[in-house]
Protein backbone atom coordinates (compact mmCIF):
# COMPACT_ATOMS: atom_id res chain seq x y z
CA UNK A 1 15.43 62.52 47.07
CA UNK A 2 18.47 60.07 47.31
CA UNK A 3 17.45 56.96 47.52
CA UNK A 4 14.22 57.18 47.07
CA UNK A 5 13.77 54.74 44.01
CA UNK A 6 15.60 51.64 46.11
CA UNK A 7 12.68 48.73 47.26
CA UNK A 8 13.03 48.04 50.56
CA UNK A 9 11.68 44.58 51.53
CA UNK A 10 9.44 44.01 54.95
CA UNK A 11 11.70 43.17 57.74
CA UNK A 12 12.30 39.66 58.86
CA UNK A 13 11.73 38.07 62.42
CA UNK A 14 14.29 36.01 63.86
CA UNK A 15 13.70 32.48 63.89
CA UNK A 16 14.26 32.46 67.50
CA UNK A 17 10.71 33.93 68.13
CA UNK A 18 8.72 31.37 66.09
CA UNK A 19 10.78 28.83 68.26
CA UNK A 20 9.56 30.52 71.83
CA UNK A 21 6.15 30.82 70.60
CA UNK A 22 5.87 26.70 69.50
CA UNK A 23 7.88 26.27 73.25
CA UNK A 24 4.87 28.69 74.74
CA UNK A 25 2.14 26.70 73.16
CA UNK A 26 3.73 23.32 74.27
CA UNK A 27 4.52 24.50 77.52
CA UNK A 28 0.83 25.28 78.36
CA UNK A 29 -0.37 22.31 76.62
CA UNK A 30 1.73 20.17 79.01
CA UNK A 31 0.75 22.35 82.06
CA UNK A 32 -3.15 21.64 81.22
CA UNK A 33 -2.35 17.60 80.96
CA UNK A 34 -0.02 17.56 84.40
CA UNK A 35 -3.50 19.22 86.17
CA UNK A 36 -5.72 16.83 84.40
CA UNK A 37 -3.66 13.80 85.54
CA UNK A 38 -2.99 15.07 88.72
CA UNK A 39 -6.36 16.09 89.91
CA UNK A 40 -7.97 12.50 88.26
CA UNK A 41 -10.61 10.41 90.76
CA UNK A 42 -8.29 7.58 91.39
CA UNK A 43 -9.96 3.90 91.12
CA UNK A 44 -10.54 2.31 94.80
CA UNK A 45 -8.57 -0.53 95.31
CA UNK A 46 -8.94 -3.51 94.09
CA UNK A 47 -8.00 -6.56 96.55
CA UNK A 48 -8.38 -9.87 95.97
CA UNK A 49 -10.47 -11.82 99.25
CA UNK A 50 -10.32 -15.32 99.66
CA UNK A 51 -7.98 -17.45 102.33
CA UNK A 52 -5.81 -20.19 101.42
CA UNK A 53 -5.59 -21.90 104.63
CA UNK A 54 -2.40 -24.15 104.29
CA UNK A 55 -0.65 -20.72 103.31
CA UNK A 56 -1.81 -18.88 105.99
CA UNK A 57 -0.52 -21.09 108.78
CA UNK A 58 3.01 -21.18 107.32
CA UNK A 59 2.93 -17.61 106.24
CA UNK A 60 2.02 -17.11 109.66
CA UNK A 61 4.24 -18.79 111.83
CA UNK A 62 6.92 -16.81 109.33
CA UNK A 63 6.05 -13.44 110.35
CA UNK A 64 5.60 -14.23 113.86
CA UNK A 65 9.34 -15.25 113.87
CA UNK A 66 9.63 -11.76 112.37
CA UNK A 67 7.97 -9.81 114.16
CA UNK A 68 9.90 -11.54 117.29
CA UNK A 69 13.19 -11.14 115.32
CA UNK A 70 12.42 -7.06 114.95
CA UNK A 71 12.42 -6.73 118.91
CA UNK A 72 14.99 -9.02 119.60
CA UNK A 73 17.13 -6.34 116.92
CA UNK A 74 16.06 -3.42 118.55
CA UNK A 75 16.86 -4.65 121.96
CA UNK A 76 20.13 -5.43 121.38
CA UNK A 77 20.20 -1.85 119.68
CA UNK A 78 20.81 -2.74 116.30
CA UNK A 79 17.74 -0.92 114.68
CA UNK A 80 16.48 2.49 116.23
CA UNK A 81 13.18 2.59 117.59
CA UNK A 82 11.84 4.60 114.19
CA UNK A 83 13.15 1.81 112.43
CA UNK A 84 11.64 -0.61 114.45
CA UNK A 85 7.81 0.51 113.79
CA UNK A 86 8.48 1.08 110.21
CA UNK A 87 9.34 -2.82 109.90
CA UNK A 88 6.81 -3.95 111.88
CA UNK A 89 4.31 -1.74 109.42
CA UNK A 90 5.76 -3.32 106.44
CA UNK A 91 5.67 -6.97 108.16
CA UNK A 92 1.87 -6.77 108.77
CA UNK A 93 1.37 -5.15 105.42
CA UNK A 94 3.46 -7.97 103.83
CA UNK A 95 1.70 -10.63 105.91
CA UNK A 96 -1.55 -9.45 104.83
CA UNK A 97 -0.55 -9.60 101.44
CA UNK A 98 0.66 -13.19 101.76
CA UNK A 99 -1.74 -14.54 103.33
CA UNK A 100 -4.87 -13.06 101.43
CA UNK A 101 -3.94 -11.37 99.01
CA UNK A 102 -4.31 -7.70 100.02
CA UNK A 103 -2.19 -5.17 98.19
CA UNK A 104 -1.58 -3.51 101.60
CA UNK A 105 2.01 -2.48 100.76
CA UNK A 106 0.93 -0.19 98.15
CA UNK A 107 -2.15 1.79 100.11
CA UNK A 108 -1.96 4.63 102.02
CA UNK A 109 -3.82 4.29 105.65
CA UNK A 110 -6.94 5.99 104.66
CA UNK A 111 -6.63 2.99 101.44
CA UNK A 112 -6.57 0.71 104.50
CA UNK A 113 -9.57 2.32 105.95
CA UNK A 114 -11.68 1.51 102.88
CA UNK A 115 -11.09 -2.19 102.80
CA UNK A 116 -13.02 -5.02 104.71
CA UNK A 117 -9.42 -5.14 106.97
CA UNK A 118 -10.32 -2.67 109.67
CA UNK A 119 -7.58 -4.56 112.32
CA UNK A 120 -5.07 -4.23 109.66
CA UNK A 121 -5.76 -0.55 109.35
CA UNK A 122 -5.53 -0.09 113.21
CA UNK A 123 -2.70 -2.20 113.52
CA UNK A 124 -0.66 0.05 111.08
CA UNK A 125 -2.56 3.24 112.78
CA UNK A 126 -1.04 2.89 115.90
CA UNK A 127 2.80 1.80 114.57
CA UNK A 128 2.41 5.73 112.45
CA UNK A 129 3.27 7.62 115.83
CA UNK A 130 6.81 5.60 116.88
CA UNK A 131 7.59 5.08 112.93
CA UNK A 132 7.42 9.18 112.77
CA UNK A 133 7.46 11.08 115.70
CA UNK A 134 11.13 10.89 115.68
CA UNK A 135 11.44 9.61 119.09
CA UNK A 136 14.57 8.17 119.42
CA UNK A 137 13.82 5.39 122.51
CA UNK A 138 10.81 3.63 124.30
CA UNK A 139 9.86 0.61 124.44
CA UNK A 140 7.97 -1.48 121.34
CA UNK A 141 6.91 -4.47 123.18
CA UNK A 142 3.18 -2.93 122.95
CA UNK A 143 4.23 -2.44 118.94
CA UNK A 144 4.93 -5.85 119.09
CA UNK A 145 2.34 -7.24 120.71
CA UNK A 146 -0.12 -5.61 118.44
CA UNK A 147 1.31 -6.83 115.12
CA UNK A 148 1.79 -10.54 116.93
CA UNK A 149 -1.63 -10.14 117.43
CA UNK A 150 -2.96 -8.70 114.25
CA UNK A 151 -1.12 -11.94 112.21
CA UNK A 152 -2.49 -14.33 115.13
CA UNK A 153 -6.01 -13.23 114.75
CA UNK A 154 -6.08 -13.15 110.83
CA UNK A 155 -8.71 -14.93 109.45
């Protein structure tokens, strides 16, 4: 038989399938640590509580002048009414961080919920509907008067 003396050595795999296998194993590796992270208890927050009242009378007086300043802008149509509410959230979120401390910039509203601030989390309740209904016009006076009220009754 021709041939039949020749050694014919076992038949080499690419080094392109060693190279998918390691990108397999990473690849499901990584997919088990994004759930793990992702699906994690996260902590509650922690806020600071304690008043400093010299800041708190200048910090308020500031964002009243702010808060008048927003609907002055929006009635002279220089900030849409979407816009209006979503400044007047971050005001009263900012505010409450001045003025005590309260990381309210960085919670969500059921964050808000959780904290000793209830009127804060009502306050920025009721400004949700005209920051994202997408209503284009109405009045904000009562969007206004809530936030002017929220930094006047801070304690």
């Amino acid at each position: 038989m021709p041939g039949g003396e020749t050694f014919f050595p076992p038949v080499q795999y690419s080094p392109i399938w060693f190279i998918i296998g390691v990108v397999i194993i990473a690849l499901v590796i990584g997919w088990y640590l994004f759930v793990l992270l992702l699906t994690r208890r996260r902590p509650d927050p922690v806020e600071f509580v304690g008043s400093i009242p010299e800041l708190t009378t200048s910090v308020r007086d500031a964002y009243l002048g702010r808060i008048d300043e927003v609907g002055r802008r929006y009635a002279h149509g220089d900030v849409s009414y979407s816009q209006a509410h979503h400044e007047l959230s971050a005001l009263v979120r900012s505010f409450a961080a001045q003025a005590q401390g309260v990381r309210a910039q960085f919670m969500t509203l059921d964050d808000l919920r959780r904290t000793p601030h209830h009127d804060l989390a009502a306050t920025v309740e009721r400004l949700y509907p005209g920051a994202f209904s997408g209503a284009t016009a109405g009045s904000i006076d009562d969007a206004t008067a809530r936030a002017s009220e929220l930094v006047r009754s801070w304690n």
